[in-house]
Structures are given as structure tokens and as C-alpha cells.
N, C-alpha and C. Protein backbone atom coordinates (compact mmCIF):
# COMPACT_ATOMS: atom_id res chain seq x y z
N UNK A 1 108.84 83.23 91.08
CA UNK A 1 108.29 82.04 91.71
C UNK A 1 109.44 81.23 92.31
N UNK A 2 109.03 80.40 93.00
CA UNK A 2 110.04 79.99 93.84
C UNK A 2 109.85 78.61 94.00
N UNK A 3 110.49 77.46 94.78
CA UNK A 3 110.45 76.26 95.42
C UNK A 3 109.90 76.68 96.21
N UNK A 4 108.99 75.50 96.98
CA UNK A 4 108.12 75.09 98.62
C UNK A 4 108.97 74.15 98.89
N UNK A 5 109.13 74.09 100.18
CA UNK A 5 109.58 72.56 101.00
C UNK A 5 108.16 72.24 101.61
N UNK A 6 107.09 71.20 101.94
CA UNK A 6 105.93 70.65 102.22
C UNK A 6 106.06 69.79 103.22
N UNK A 7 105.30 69.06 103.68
CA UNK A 7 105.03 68.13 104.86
C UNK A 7 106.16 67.28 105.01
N UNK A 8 106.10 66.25 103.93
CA UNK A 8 107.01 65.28 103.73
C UNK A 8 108.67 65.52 104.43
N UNK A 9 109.05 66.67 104.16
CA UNK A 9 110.19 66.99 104.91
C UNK A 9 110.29 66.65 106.61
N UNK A 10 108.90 67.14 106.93
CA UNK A 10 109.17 67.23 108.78
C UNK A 10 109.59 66.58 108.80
N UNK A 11 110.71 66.78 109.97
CA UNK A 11 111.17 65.27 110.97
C UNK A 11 112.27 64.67 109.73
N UNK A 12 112.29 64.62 108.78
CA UNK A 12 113.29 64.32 107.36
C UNK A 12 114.76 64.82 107.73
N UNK A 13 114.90 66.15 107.28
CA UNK A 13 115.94 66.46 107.48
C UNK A 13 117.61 65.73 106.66
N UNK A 14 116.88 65.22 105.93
CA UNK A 14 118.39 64.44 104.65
C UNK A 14 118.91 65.67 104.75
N UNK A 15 119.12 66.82 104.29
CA UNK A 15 119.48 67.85 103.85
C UNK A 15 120.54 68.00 102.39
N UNK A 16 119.85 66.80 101.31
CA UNK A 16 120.77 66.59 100.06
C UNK A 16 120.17 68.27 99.88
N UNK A 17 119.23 68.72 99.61
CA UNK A 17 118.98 69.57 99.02
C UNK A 17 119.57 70.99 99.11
N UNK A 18 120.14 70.96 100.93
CA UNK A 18 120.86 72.05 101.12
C UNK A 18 122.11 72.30 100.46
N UNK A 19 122.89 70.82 100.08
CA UNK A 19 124.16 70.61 99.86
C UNK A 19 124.18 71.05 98.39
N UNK A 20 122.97 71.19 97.21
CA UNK A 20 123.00 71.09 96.21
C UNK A 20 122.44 72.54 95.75
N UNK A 21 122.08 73.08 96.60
CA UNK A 21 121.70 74.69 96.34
C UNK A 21 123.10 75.46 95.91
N UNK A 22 122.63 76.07 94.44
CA UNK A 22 124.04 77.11 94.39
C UNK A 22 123.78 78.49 94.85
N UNK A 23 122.38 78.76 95.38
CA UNK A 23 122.52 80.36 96.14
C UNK A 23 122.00 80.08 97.55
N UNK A 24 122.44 79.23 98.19
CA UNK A 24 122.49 78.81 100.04
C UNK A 24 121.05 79.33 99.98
N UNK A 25 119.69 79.38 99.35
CA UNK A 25 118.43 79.97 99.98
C UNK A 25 117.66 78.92 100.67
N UNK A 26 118.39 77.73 101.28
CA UNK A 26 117.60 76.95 101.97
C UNK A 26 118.21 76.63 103.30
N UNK A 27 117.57 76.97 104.41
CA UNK A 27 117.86 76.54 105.99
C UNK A 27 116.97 75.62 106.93
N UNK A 28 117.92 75.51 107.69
CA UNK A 28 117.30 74.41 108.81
C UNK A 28 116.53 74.96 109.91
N UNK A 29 115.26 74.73 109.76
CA UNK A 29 114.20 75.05 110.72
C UNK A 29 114.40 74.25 112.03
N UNK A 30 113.47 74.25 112.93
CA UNK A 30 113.10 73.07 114.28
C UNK A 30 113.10 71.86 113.60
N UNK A 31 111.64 72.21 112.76
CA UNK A 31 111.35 70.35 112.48
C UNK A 31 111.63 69.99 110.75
N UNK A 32 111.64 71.37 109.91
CA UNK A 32 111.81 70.73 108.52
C UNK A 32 112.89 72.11 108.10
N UNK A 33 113.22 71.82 106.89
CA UNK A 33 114.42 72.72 106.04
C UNK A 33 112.72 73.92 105.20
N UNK A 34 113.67 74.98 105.29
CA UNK A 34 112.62 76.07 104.43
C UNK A 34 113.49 76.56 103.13
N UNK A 35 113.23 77.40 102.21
CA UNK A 35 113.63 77.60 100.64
C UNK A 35 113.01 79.33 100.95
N UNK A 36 113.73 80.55 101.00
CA UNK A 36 113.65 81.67 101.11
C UNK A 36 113.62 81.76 99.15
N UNK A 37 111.79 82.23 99.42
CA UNK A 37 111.49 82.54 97.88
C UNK A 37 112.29 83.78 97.35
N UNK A 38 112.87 85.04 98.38
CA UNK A 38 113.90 86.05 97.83
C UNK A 38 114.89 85.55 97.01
N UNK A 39 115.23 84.57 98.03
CA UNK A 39 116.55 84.34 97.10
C UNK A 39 116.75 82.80 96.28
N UNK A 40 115.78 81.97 96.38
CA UNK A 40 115.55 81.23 95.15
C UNK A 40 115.53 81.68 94.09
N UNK A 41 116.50 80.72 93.12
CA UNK A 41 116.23 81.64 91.47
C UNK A 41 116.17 80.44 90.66
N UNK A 42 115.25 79.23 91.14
CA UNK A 42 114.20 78.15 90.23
C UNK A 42 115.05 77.31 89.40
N UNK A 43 116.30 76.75 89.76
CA UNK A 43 117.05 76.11 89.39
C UNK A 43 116.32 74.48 89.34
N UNK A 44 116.11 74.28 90.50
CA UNK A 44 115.17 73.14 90.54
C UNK A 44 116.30 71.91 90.86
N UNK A 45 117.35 72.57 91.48
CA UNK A 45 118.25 71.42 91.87
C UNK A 45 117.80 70.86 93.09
N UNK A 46 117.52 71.43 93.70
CA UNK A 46 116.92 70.57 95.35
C UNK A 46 115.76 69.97 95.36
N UNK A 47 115.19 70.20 94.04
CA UNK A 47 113.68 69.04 93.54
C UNK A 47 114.64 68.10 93.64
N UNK A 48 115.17 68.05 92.80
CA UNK A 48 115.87 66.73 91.74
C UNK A 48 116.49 65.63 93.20
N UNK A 49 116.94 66.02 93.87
CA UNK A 49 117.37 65.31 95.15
C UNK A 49 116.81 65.14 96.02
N UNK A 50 115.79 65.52 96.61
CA UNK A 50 115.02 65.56 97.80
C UNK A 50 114.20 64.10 98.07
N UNK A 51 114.86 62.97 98.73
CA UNK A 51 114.29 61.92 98.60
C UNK A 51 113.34 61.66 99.55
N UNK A 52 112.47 62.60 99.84
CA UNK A 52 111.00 62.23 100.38
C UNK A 52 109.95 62.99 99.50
N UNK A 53 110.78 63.60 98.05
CA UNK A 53 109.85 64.36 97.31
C UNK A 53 109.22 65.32 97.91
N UNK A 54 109.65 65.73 98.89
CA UNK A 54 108.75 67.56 99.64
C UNK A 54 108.86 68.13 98.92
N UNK A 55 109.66 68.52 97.42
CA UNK A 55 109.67 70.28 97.08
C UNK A 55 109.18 69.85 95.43
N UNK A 56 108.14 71.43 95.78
CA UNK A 56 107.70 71.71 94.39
C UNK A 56 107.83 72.53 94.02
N UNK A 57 107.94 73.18 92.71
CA UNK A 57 107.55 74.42 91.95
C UNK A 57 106.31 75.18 92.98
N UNK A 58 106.66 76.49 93.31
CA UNK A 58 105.02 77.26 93.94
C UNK A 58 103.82 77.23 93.55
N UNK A 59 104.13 77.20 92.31
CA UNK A 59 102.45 76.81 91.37
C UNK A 59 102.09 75.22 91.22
N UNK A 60 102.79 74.36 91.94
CA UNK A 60 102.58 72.76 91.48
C UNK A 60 102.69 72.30 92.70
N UNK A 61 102.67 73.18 93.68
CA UNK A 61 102.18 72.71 95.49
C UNK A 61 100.97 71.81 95.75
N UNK A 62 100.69 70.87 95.94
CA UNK A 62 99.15 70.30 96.02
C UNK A 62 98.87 70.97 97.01
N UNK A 63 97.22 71.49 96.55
CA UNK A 63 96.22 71.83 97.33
C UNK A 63 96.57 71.41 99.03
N UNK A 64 96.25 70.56 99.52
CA UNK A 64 96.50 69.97 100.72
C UNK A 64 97.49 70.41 101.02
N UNK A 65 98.95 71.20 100.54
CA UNK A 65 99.97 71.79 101.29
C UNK A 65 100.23 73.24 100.91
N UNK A 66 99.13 73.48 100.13
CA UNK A 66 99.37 75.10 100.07
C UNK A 66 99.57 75.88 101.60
N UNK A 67 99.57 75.42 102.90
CA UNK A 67 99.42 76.11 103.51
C UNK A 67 101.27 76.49 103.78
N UNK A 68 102.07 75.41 103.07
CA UNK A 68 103.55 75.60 103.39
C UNK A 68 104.16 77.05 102.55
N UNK A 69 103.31 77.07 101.33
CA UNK A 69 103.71 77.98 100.97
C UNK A 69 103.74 79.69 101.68
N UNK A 70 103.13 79.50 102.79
CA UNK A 70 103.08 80.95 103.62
C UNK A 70 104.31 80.39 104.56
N UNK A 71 104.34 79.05 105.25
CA UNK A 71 105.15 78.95 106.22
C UNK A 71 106.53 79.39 105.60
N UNK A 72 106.94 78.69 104.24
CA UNK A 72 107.91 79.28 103.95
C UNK A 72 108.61 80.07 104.05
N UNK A 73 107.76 81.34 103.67
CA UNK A 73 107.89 82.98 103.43
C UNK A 73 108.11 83.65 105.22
N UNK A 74 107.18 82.99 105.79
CA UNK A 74 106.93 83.38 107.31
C UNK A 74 108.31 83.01 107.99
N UNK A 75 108.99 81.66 107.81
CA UNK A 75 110.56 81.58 107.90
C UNK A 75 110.81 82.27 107.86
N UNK A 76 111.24 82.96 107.11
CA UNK A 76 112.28 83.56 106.54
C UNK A 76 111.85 85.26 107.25
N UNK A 77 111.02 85.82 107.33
CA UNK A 77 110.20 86.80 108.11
C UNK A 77 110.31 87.32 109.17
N UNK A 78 110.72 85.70 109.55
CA UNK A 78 110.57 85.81 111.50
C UNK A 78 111.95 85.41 111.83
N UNK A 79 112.85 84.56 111.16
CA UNK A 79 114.04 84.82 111.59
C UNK A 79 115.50 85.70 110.84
């Protein structure tokens, strides 16, 4: 299981969370940062910083943003 980055990010872009990743699995999209579930390994350090609160645990995504959890994966897919 992995981190989601969610809505709250678009247009955000702090990027504490990139700075605080110890296996680099998070990049900069167009409009928000994505979390490559391969290589997430659930540290939960880029929760802990993320000051618009976008990232959750995959299983603790609210309903209303489950749809990030494909965009995620699709990141990472397509580039």
C-alpha cells in the first residue's frame, strides 16, 4: 500500500514533501506532485509535512478522492 497525493495539492506545489522523501518516489506533475506506489515504502514522512493535508494512507483516501488514487498510478504509467 502506498501514499495518495489528492485534490488539495493542485496548484499547491510547497513541495516539503518531496524534500522529506527518503526513496525520491514523489514528482512534479503540471498541476500537483504524484507518490509512485512502486516505490513508496509507507514511511509516512510526506503525510507528516504536507501543509494542505493532500496525502493519505491508500486505504484512508476519502471517498470523494478515490479517483486520485488511479491518477497516481496513471503518473507514473504514462511518464
Amino acid at each position: 500500500m502506498a501514499f495518495i497525493i489528492t485534490s488539495p495539492c493542485i496548484n499547491e506545489k510547497a513541495a516539503e514533501c518531496v524534500e522529506v522523501c527518503p526513496v525520491d518516489c514523489i514528482e512534479e506533475g503540471k498541476d500537483m506532485f504524484y507518490i509512485d506506489p512502486d516505490i513508496c515504502i509507507d514511511c509516512g514522512a510526506c503525510e507528516a509535512v504536507c501543509p494542505v493535508e493532500a496525502i493519505y494512507m491508500e486505504d484512508e483516501v476519502p471517498e470523494e478522492e478515490n479517483e486520485y488514487i488511479a491518477l497516481n498510478r496513471k503518473f507514473f504509467e504514462e511518464n
